[in-house]
C-alpha atoms as a PDB file:
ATOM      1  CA  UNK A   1       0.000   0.000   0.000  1.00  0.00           C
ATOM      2  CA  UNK A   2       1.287   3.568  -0.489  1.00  0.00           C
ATOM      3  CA  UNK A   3       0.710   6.815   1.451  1.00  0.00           C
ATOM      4  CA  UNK A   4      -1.717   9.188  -0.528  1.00  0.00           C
ATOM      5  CA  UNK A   5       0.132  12.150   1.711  1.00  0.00           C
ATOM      6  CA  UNK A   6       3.892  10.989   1.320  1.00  0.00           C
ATOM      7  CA  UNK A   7       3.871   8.432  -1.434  1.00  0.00           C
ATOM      8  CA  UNK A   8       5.797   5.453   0.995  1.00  0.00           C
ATOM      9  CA  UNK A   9       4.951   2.055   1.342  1.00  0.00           C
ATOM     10  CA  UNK A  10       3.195   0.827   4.137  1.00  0.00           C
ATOM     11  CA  UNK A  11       3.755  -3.063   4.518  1.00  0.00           C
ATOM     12  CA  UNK A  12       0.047  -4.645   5.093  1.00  0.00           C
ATOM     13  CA  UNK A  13       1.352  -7.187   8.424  1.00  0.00           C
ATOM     14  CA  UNK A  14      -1.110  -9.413  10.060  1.00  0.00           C
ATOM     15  CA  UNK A  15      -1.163  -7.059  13.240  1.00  0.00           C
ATOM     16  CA  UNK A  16      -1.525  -3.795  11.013  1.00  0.00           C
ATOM     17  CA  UNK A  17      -4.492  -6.243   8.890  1.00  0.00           C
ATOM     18  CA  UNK A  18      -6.536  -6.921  12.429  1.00  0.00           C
ATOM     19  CA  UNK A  19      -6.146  -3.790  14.330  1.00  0.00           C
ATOM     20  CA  UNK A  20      -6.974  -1.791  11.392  1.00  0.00           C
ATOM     21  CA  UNK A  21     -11.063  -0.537  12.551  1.00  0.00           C
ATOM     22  CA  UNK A  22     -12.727  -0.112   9.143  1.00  0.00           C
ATOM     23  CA  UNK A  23      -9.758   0.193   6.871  1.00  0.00           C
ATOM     24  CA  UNK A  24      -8.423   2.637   8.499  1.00  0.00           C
ATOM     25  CA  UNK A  25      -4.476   3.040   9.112  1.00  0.00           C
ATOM     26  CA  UNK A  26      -1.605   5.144  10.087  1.00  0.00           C
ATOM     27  CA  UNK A  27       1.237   6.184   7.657  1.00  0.00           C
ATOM     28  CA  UNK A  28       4.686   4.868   9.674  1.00  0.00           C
ATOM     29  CA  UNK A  29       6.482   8.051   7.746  1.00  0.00           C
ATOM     30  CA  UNK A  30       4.104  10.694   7.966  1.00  0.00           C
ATOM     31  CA  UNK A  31       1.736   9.943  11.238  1.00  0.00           C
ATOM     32  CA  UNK A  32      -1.535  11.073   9.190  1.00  0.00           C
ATOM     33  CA  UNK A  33      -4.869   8.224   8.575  1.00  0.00           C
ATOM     34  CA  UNK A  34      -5.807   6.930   5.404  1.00  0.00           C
ATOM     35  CA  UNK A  35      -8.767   4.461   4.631  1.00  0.00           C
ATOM     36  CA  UNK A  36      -8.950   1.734   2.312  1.00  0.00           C
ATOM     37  CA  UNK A  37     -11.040   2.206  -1.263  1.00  0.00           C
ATOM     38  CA  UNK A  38     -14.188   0.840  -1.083  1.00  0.00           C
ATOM     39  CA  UNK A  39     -13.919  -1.632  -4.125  1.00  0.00           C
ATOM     40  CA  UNK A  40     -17.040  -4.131  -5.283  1.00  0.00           C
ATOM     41  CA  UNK A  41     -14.649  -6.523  -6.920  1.00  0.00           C
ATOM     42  CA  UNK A  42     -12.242  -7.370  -3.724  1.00  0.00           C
ATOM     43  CA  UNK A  43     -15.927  -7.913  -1.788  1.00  0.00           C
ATOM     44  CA  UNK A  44     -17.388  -9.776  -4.113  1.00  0.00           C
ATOM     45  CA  UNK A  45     -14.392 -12.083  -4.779  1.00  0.00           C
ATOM     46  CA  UNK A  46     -14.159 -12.605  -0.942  1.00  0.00           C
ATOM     47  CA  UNK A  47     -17.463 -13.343  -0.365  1.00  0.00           C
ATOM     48  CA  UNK A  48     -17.986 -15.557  -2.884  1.00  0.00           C
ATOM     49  CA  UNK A  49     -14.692 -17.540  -2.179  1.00  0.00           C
ATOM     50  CA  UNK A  50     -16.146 -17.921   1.377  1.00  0.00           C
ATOM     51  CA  UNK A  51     -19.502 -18.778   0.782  1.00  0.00           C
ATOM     52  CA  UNK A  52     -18.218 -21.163  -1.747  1.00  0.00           C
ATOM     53  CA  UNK A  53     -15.641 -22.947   0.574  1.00  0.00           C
ATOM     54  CA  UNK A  54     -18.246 -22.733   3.398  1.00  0.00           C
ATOM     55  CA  UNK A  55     -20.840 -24.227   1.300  1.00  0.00           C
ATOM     56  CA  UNK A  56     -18.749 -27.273  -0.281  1.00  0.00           C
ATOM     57  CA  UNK A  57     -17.852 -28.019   3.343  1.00  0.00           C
ATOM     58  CA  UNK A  58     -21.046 -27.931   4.578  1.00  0.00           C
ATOM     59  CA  UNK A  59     -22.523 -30.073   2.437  1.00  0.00           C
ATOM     60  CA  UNK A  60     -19.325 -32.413   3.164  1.00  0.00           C
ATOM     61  CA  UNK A  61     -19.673 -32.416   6.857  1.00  0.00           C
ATOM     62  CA  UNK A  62     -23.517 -32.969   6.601  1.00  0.00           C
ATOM     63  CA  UNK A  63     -23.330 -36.164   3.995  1.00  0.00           C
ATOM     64  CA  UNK A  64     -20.433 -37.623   6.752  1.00  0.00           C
ATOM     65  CA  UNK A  65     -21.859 -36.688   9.607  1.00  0.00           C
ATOM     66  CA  UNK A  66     -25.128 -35.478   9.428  1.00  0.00           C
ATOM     67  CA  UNK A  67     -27.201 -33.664  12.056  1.00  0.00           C
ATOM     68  CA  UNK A  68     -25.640 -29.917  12.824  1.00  0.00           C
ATOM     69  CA  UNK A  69     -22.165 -30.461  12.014  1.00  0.00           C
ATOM     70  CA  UNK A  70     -22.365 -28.833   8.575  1.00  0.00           C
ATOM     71  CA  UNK A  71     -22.309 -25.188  10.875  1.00  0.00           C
ATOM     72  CA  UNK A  72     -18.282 -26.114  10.989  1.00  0.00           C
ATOM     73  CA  UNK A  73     -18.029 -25.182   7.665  1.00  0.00           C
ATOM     74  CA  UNK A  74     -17.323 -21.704   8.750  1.00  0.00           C
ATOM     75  CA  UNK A  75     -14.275 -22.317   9.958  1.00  0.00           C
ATOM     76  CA  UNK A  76     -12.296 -23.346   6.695  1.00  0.00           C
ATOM     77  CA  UNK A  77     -14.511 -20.198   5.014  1.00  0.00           C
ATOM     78  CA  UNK A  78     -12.469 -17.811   7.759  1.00  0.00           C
ATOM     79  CA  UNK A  79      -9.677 -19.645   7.300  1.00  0.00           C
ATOM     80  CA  UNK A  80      -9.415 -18.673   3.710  1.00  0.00           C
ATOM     81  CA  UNK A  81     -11.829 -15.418   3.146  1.00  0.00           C
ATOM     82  CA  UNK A  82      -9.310 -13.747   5.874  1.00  0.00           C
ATOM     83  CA  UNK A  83      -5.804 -14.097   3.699  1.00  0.00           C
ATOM     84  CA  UNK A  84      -7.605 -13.181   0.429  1.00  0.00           C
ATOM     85  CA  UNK A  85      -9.333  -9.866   1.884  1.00  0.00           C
ATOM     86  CA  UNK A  86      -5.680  -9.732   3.206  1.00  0.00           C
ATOM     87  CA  UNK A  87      -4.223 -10.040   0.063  1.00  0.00           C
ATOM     88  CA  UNK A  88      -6.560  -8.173  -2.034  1.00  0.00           C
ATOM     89  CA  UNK A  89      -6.345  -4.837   0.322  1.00  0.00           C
ATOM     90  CA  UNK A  90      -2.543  -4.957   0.090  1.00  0.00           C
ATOM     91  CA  UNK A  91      -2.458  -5.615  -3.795  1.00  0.00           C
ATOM     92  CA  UNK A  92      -5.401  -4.209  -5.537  1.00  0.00           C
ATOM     93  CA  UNK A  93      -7.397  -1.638  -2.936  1.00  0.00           C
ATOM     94  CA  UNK A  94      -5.603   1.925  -2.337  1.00  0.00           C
ATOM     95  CA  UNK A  95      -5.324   4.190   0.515  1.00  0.00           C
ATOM     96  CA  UNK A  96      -7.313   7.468   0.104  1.00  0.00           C
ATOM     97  CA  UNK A  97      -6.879  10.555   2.634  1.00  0.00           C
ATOM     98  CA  UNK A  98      -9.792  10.922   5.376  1.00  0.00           C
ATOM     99  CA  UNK A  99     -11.815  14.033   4.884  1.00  0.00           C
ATOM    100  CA  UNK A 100     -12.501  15.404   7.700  1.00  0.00           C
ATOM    101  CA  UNK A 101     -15.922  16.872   8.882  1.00  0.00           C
ATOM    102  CA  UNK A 102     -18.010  18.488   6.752  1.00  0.00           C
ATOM    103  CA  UNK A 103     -14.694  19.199   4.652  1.00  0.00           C
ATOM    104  CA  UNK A 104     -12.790  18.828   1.742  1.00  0.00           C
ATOM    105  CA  UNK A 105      -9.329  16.588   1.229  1.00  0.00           C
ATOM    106  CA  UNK A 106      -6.400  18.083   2.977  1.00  0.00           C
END
């Protein structure tokens, strides 16, 4: 990701990735917040790679064991939705400067 103020990278880690509230980070360099682009094709490929994954699983977990189990299927869905919205913020979604109130872009 690059700095829409300063133009340096910011590395996307796993810590920055989950204590990020809403896309939202903090340029290393420059100390001023960004947010990440609102894109429909990172969403869309990220929830339909999970609901896939979550549905094949389910209906894998239901035909072995039957009953509720198939509700376990979530768990391989997180396990792979997570690194691709990972991956697709730090490769294909931008950092854009936070307006502030009722204002226009610094």
């Amino acid at each position: 990701m690059k700095c829409p103020y300063c133009e340096c990278d910011i590395p996307l880690t796993w810590t920055r990735y989950v204590t990020s509230r809403f896309g939202k980070h903090t340029c290393p360099e420059c100390g001023k917040p960004s947010r990440l682009e609102i894109g429909v094709l990172p969403i869309l490929l990220v929830t339909v790679a999970m609901g896939t994954v979550a549905a094949l699983f389910a209906f894998l977990l239901s035909r072995w064991l039957g009953g509720y189990w198939d509700l376990l299927a979530l768990v391989p869905a997180i396990l792979i939705g997570l690194p691709l919205d990972k991956m697709l913020d730090e490769r294909c979604r931008g950092l854009k400067p936070l307006r502030p109130y009722g204002g226009k872009v610094a």
